[in-house]
Protein backbone atom coordinates (compact mmCIF):
# COMPACT_ATOMS: atom_id res chain seq x y z
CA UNK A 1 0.00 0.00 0.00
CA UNK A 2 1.04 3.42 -0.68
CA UNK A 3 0.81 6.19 1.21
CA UNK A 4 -1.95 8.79 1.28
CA UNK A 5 -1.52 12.45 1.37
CA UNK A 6 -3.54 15.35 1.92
CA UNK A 7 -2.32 18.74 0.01
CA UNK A 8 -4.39 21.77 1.87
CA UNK A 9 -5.10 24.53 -0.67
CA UNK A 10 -6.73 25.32 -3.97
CA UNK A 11 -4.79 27.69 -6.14
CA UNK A 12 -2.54 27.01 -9.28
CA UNK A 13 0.59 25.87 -6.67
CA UNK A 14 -1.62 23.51 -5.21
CA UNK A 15 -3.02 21.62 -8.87
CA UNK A 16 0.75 21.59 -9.19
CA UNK A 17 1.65 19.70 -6.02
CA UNK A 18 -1.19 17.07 -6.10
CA UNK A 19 -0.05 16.77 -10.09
CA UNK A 20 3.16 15.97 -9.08
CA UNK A 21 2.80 13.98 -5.95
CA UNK A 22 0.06 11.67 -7.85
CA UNK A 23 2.81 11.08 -9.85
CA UNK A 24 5.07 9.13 -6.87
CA UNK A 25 5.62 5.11 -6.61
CA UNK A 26 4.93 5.83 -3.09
CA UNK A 27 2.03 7.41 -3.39
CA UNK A 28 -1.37 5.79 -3.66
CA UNK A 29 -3.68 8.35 -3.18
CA UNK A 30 -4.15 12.64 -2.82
CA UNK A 31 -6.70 14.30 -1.30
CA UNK A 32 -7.11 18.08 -2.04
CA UNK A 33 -8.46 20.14 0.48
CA UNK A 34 -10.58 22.30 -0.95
CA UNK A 35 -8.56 21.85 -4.74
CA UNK A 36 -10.95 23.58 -7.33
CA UNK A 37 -12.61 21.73 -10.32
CA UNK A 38 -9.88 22.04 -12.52
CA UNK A 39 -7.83 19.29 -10.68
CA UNK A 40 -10.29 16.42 -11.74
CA UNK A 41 -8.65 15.36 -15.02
CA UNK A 42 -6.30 16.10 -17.54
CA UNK A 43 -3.41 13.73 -16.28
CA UNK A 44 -3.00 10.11 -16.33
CA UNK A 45 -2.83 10.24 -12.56
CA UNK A 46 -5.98 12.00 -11.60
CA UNK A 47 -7.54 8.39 -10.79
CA UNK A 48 -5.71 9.03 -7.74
CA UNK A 49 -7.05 12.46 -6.76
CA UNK A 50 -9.84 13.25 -4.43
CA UNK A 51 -11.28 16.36 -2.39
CA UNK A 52 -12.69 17.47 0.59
CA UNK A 53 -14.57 20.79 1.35
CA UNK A 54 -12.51 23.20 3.36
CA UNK A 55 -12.63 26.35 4.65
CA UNK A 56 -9.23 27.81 4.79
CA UNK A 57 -10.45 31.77 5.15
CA UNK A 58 -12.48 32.08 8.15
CA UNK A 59 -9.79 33.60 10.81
CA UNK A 60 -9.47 33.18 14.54
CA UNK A 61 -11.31 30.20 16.43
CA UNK A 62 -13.57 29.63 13.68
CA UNK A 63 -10.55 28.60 11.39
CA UNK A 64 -8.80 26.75 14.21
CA UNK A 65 -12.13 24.39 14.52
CA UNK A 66 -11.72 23.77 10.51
CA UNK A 67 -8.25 23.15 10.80
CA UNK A 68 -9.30 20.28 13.85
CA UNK A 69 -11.98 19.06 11.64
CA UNK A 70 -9.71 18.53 8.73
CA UNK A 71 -6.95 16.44 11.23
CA UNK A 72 -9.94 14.48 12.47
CA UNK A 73 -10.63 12.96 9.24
CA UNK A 74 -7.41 12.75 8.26
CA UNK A 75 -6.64 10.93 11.01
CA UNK A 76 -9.46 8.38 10.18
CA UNK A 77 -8.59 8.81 6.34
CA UNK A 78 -5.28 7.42 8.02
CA UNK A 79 -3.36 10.33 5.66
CA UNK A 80 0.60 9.86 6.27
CA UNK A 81 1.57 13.35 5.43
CA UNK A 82 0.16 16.81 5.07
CA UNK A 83 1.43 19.50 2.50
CA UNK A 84 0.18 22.85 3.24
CA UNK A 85 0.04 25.03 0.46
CA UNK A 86 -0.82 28.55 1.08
CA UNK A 87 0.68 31.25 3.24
CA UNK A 88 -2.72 31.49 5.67
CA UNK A 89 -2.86 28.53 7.21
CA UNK A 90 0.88 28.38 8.14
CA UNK A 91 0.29 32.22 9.39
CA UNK A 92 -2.84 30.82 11.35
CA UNK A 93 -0.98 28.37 12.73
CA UNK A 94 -2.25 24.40 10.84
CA UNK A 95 0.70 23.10 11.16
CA UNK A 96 0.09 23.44 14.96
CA UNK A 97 -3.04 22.13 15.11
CA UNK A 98 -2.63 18.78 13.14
CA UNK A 99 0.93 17.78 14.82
CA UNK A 100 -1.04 18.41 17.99
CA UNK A 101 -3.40 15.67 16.45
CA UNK A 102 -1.06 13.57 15.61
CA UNK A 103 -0.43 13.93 11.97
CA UNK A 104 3.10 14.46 10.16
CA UNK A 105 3.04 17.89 8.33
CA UNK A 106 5.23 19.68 5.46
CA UNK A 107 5.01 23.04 6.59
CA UNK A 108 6.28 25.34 9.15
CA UNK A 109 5.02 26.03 12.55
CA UNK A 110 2.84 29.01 13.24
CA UNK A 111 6.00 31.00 14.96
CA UNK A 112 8.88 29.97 12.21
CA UNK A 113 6.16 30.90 9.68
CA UNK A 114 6.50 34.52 10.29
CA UNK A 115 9.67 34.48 8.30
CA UNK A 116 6.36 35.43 5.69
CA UNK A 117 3.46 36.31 7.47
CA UNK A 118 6.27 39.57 9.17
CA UNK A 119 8.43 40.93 7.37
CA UNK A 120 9.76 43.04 10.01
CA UNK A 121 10.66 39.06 12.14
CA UNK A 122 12.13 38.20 8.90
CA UNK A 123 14.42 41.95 8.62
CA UNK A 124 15.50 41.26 12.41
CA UNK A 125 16.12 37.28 11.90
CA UNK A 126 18.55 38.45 8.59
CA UNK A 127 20.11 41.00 10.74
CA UNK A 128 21.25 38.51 13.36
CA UNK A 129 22.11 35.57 11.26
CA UNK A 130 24.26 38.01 8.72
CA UNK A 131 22.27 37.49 5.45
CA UNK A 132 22.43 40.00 3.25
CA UNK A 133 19.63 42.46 2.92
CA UNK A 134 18.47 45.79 2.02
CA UNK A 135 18.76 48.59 4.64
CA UNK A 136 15.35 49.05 6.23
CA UNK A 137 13.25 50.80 8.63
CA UNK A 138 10.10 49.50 10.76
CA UNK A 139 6.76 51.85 11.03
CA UNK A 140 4.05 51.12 13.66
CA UNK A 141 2.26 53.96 12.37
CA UNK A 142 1.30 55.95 9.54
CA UNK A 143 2.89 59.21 11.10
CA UNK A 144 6.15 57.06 11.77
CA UNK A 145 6.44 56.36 8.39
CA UNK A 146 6.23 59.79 7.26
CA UNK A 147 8.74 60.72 9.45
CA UNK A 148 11.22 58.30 8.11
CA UNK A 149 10.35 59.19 4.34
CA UNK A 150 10.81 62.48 5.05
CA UNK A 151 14.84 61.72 6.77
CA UNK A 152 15.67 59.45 3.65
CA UNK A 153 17.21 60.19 0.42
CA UNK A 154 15.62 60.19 -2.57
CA UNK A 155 16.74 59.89 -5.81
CA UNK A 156 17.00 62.84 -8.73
CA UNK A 157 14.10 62.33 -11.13
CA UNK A 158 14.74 59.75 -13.80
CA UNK A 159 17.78 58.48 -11.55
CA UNK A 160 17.97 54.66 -10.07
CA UNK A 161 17.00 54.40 -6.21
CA UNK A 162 13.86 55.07 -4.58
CA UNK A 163 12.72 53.07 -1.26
CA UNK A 164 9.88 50.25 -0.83
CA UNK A 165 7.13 49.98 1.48
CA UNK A 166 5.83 47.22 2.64
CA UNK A 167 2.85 45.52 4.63
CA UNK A 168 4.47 43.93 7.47
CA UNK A 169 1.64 40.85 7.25
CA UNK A 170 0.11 38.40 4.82
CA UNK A 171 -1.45 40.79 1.85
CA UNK A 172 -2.01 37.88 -1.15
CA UNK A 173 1.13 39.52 -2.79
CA UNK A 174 -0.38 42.94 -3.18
CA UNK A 175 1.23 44.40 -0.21
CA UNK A 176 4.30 45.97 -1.39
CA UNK A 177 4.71 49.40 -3.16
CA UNK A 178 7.83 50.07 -5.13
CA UNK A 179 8.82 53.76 -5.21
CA UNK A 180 10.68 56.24 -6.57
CA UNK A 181 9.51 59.61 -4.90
CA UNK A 182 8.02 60.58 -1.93
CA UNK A 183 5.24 61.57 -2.59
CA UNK A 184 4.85 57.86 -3.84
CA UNK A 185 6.06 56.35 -0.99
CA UNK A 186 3.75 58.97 1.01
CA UNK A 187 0.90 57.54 -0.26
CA UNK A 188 1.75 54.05 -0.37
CA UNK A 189 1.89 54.26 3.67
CA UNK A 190 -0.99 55.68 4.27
CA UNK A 191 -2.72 53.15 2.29
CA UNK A 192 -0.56 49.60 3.20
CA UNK A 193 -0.72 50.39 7.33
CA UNK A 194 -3.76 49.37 7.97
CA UNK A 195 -3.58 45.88 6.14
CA UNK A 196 -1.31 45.15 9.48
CA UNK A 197 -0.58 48.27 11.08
CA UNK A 198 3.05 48.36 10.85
CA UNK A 199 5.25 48.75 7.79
CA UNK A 200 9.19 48.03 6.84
CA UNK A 201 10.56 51.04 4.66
CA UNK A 202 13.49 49.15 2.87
CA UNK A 203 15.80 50.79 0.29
CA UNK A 204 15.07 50.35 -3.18
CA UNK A 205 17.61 47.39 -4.46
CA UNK A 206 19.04 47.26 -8.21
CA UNK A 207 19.52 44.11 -10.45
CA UNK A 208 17.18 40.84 -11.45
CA UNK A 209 14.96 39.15 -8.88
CA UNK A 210 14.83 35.47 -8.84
CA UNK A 211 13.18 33.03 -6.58
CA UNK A 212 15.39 29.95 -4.62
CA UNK A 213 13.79 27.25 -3.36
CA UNK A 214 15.11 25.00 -0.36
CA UNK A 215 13.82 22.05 1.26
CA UNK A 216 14.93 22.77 5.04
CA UNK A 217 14.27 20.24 7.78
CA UNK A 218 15.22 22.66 10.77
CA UNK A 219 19.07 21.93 10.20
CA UNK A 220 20.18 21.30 6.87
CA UNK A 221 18.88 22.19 3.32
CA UNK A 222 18.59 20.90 -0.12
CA UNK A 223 18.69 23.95 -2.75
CA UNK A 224 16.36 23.67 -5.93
CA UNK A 225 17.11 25.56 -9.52
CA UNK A 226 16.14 29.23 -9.14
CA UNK A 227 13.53 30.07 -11.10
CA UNK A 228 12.14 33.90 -11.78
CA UNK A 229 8.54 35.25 -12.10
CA UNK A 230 6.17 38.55 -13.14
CA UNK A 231 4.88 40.39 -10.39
CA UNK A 232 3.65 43.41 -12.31
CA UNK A 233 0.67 43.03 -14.10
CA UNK A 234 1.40 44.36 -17.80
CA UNK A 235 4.24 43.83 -19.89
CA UNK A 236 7.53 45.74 -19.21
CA UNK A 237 6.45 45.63 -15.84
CA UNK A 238 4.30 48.33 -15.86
CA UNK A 239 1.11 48.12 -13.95
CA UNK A 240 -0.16 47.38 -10.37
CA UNK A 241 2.15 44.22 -8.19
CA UNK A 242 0.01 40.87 -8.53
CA UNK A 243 0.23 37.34 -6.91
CA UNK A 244 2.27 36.33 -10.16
CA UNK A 245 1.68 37.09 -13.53
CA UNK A 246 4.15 34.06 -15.33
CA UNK A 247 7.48 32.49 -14.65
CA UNK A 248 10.33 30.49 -16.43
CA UNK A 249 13.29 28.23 -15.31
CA UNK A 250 15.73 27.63 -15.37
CA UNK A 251 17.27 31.17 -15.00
CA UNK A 252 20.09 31.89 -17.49
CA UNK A 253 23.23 34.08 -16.44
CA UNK A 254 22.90 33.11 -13.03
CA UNK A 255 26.88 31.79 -11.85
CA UNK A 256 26.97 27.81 -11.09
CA UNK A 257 28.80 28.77 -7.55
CA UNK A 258 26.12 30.97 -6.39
CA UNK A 259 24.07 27.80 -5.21
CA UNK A 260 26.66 26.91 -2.64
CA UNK A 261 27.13 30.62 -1.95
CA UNK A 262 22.99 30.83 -1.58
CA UNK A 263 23.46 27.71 0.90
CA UNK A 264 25.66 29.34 3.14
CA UNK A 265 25.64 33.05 3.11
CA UNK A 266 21.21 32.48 3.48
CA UNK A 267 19.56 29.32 4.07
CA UNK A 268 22.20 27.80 6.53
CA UNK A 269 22.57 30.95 8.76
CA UNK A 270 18.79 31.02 8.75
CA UNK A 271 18.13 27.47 9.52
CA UNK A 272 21.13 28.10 12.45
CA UNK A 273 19.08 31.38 14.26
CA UNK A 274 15.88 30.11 14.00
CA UNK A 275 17.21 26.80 15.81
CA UNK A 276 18.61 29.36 18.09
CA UNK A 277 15.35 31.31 18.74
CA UNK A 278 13.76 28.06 19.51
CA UNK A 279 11.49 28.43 16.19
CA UNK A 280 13.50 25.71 13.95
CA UNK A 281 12.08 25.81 9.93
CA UNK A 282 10.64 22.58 8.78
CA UNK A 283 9.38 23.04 5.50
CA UNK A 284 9.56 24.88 2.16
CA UNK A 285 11.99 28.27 2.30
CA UNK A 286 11.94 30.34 -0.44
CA UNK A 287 14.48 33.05 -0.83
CA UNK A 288 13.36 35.87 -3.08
CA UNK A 289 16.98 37.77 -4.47
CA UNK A 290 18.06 41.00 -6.15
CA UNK A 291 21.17 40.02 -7.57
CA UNK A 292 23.85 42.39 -9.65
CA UNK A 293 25.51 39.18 -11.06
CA UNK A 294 28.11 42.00 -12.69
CA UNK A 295 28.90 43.00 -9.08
CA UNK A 296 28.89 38.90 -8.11
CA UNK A 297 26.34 40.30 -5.54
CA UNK A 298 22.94 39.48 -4.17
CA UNK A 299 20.53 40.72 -1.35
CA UNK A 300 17.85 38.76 0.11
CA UNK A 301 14.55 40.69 -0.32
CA UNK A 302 11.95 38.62 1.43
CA UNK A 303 11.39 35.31 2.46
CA UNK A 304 8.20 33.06 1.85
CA UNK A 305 7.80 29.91 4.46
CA UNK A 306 6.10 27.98 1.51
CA UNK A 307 6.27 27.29 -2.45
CA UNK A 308 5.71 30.14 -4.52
CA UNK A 309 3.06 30.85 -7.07
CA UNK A 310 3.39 30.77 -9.98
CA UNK A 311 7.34 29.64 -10.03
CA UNK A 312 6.22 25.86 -8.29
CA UNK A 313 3.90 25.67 -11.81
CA UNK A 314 7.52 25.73 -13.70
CA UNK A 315 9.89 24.02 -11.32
CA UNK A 316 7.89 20.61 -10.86
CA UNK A 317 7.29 20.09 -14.25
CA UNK A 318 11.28 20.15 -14.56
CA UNK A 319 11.95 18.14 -11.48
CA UNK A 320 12.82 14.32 -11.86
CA UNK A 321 13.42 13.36 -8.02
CA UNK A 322 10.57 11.78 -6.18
CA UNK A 323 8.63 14.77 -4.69
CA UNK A 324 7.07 13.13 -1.83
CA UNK A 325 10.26 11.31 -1.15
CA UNK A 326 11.55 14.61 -0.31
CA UNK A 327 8.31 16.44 1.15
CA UNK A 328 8.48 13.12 4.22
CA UNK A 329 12.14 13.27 4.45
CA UNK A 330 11.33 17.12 5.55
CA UNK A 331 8.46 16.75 7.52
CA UNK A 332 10.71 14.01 9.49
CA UNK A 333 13.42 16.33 9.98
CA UNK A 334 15.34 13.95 8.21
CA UNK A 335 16.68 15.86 4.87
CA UNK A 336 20.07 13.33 4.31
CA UNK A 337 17.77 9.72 4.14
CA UNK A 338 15.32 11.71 1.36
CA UNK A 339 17.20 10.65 -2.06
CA UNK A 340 20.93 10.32 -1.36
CA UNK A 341 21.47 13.62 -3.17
CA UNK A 342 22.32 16.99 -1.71
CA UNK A 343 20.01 18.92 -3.42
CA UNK A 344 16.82 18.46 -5.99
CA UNK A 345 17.42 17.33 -9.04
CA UNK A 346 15.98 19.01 -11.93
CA UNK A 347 16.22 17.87 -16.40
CA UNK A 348 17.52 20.11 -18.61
CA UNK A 349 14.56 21.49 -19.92
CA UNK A 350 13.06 24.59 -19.87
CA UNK A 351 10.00 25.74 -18.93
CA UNK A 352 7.57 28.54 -19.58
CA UNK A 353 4.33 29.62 -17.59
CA UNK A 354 1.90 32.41 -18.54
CA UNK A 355 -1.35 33.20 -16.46
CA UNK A 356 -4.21 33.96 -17.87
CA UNK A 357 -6.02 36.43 -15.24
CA UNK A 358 -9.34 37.92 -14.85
CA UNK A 359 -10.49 41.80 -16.08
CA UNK A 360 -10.34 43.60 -13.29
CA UNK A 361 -7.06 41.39 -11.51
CA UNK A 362 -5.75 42.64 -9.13
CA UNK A 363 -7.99 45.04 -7.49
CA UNK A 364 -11.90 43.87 -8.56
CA UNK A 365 -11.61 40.77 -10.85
CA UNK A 366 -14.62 39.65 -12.81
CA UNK A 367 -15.81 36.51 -11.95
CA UNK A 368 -18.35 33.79 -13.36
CA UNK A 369 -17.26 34.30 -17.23
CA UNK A 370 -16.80 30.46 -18.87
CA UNK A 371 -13.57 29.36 -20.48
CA UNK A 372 -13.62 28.08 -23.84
CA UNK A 373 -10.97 26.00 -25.11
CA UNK A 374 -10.75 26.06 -28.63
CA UNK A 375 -8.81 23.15 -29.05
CA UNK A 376 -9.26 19.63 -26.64
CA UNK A 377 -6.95 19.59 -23.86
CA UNK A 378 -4.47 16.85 -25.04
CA UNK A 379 -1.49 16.68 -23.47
CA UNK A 380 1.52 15.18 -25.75
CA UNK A 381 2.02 12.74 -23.14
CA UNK A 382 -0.24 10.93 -20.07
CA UNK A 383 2.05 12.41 -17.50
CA UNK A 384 2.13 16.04 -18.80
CA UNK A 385 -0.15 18.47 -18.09
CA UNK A 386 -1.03 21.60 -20.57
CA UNK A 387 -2.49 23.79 -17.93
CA UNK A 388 -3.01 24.39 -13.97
CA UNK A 389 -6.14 25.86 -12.70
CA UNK A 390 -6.74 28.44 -9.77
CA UNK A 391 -9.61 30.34 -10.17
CA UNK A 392 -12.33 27.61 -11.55
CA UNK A 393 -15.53 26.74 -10.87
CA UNK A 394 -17.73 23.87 -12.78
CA UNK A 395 -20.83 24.42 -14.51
CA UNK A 396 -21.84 21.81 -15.74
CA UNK A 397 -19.70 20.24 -18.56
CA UNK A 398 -18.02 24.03 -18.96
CA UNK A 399 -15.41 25.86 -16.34
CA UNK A 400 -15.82 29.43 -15.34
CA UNK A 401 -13.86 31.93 -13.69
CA UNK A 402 -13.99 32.02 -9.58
CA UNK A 403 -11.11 34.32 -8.89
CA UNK A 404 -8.26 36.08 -10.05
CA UNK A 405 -5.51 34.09 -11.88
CA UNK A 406 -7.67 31.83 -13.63
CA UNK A 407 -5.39 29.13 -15.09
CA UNK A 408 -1.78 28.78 -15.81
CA UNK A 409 -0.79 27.48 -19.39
CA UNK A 410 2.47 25.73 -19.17
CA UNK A 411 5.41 25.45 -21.89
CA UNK A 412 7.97 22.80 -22.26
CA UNK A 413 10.90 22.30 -24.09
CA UNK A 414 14.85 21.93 -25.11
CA UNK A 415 15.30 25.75 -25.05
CA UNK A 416 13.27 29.02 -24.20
CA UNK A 417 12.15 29.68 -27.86
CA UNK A 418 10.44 26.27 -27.63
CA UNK A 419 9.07 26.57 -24.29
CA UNK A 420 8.19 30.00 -24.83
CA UNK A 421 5.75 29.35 -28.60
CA UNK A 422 4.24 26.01 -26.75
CA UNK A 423 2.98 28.34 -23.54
CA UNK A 424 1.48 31.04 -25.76
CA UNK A 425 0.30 28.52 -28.40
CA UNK A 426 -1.68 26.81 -25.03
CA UNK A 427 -2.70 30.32 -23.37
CA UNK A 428 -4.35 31.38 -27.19
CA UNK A 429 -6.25 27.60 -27.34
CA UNK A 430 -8.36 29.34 -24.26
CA UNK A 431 -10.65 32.20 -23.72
CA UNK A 432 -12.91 33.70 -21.51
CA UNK A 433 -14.75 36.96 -21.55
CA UNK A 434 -11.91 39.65 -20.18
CA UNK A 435 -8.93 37.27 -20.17
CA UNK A 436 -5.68 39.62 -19.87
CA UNK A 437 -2.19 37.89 -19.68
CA UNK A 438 1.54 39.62 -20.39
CA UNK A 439 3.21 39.00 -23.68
CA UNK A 440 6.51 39.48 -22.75
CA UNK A 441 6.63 36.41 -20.36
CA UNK A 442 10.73 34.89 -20.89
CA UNK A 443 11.12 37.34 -23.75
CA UNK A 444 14.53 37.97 -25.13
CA UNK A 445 15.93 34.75 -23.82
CA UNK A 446 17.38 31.85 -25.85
């Protein structure tokens, strides 16, 4: 018998985990909890999918009694391993409740999970393990902030530099204002305090941003491929900050030694003060870094205590180890028994992803509109999948729009060009009243 596991979310990240995990010799079955009804199909695996209803929004002891009733049917479902997903539940503490159950979870504990859901415990946890970062300031009020925008240089017009402010909580990606005035960063503020009442004020970095994934298992780590996405919402990266507009990996230009360098100038020093603090990181760290590869530099911008959206869409796809293999070992605290390997293995293709989002994304996005594919859904192999859905809902025999990023249309292939035409070719086979996506996703690269 195989094992069971549950995966607790229902976005694009989360169709990508079950995808991949259905996928394991180990495996026998997945249950997503709440997955949305683009999971049920479309890979040879899906036989092996099911879901449950959940509730993963509700906040305080409503959401802990969810949580509770999702480990006491796991625990009769005997599941072997929970993979949370999103950033809410870790924030809200699930990984608590269901170890308190009993249950064996991949995912960090309520307190190490503020390396996400506060950015100013992140800032202060960089500062005393010696990772590089951007200078910053912390804001427990709006007048505070103004005060510190006021004391800080800014740039002449047209010239690099400028200074970001950010939500210090959980803010679905849409919490961070990049500036390059003050009166910018003035209003930005007044407008982010009140998603969590305090703000960091960090110093605009220059360079290319790309995200690092690392299984940690509270000691040691084992580094993925980078992998870089689209925060801004039109091309040239114009337009509001989103969850994730497309992504690509691998990451050309990037220098082979930087992955030991990323190992122990970041992910071992944090593993090492978080021990310290008495908050070890089990789980999935992702380092978001500005890097000046010219300069042989990088900073560490922010850290997520979970896989990333949309850059886990391109990174399984390329992946050849076992993922739950590696997902147990973790949750065990056991990293060196997970595949004999020191870090994740990964092909040599490369792969596109472009999301296809609703009118209205980010602020007010149009929902209910029905996707029409205008060719079948046929992936060129049983074990491939074309797409990953988010924002679904099913009517009937047709899909509709529920949210946001609707679907993810993934491109693979020997080089970028190829990847690039098959994830465009896939994103034009759908379309739904409103659709917007970037055109620029991986452009230029070969």
């Amino acid at each position: 018998m195989g094992a069971t596991v549950l995966v607790i979310g229902s976005g694009g990240r989360e169709h990508a985990l079950v995808w991949k995990l259905s996928m394991s010799p180990k495996v026998a079955r997945v249950i997503a909890a709440p997955g949305n009804d683009g999971f049920d199909g479309g890979f040879e695996f899906s036989k092996k999918v099911d879901r449950w209803p959940a509730k993963l929004s509700l906040g305080g002891s409503e959401q802990q009694s969810e949580f509770k009733r999702l480990g006491v049917r796991a625990l009769e479902e005997k599941v072997d391993l929970v993979v949370v997903g999103p950033d809410n539940p870790l924030a809200d503490g699930i990984v608590d409740v269901l170890e308190a159950q009993g249950l064996r979870c991949f995912g960090p504990t309520k307190a190490a999970a503020q390396l996400e859901s506060s950015k100013a415990f992140a800032k202060d946890v960089m500062k005393a393990a010696g990772v590089p970062t951007a200078k910053y300031f912390v804001a427990k009020e709006n007048a505070e902030a103004q005060k510190i925008l006021k004391s800080v240089p800014w740039p002449a017009p047209g010239k690099p530099g400028g200074w970001v402010i950010k939500a210090d909580g959980l803010a679905l990606g849409k919490g961070v204002r990049v500036c390059s005035t003050y009166e910018e960063a003035s209003q930005a503020a007044a407008d982010l305090i009140g998603i969590s009442g305090s703000l960091v004020i960090e110093e605009r970095l220059q360079g290319e941003e790309i995200s690092w994934f690392a299984f940690c298992d509270g000691e040691i780590c084992a580094l993925f491929e980078p992998a870089r996405d689209y925060k801004r919402l039109n091309d040239g990266g114009e337009g509001p900050n989103t969850g994730g507009m497309g992504a690509f990996s691998p990451v050309p230009g990037i220098p082979a030694s930087w992955k030991e360098r990323v190992r122990k100038e970041v992910f071992l020093p944090m593993l090492q003060e978080m021990k310290r603090r008495g908050t070890p990181f089990k789980g999935l760290l992702y380092a978001g870094l500005m890097c000046d590869v010219a300069a042989d530099r990088f900073w560490i911008i922010e850290f997520n205590a979970r896989f990333g959206d949309p850059e886990t869409q391109v990174l399984l796809p390329r992946m050849t180890d076992d993922l739950y293999s590696w997902c147990e070992a973790t949750a065990a605290g056991d990293l060196s028994r997970a595949t004999g390997k020191a870090d994740v293995q990964f092909s040599s293709q490369v792969a596109v992803g472009i999301v296809g989002a609703a009118r209205g994304y980010p602020e007010k996005p149009e929902r209910g509109h029905e996707l029409k594919f205008l060719q079948p859904e046929s992936p060129e192999s049983k074990e491939e999948l074309s797409y990953f859905y988010a924002g679904v809902l099913r009517d009937g025999p047709f899909l509709r729009s529920s949210g946001g990023r609707v679907f993810l249309a993934l491109g693979l292939g020997s080089n970028f060009e190829q990847a690039r035409t098959q994830a465009y070719q896939r994103i034009g086979h759908v379309k739904f009243e409103g659709m917007q996506f970037r055109s620029d996703i991986a452009g230029g690269l070969s």
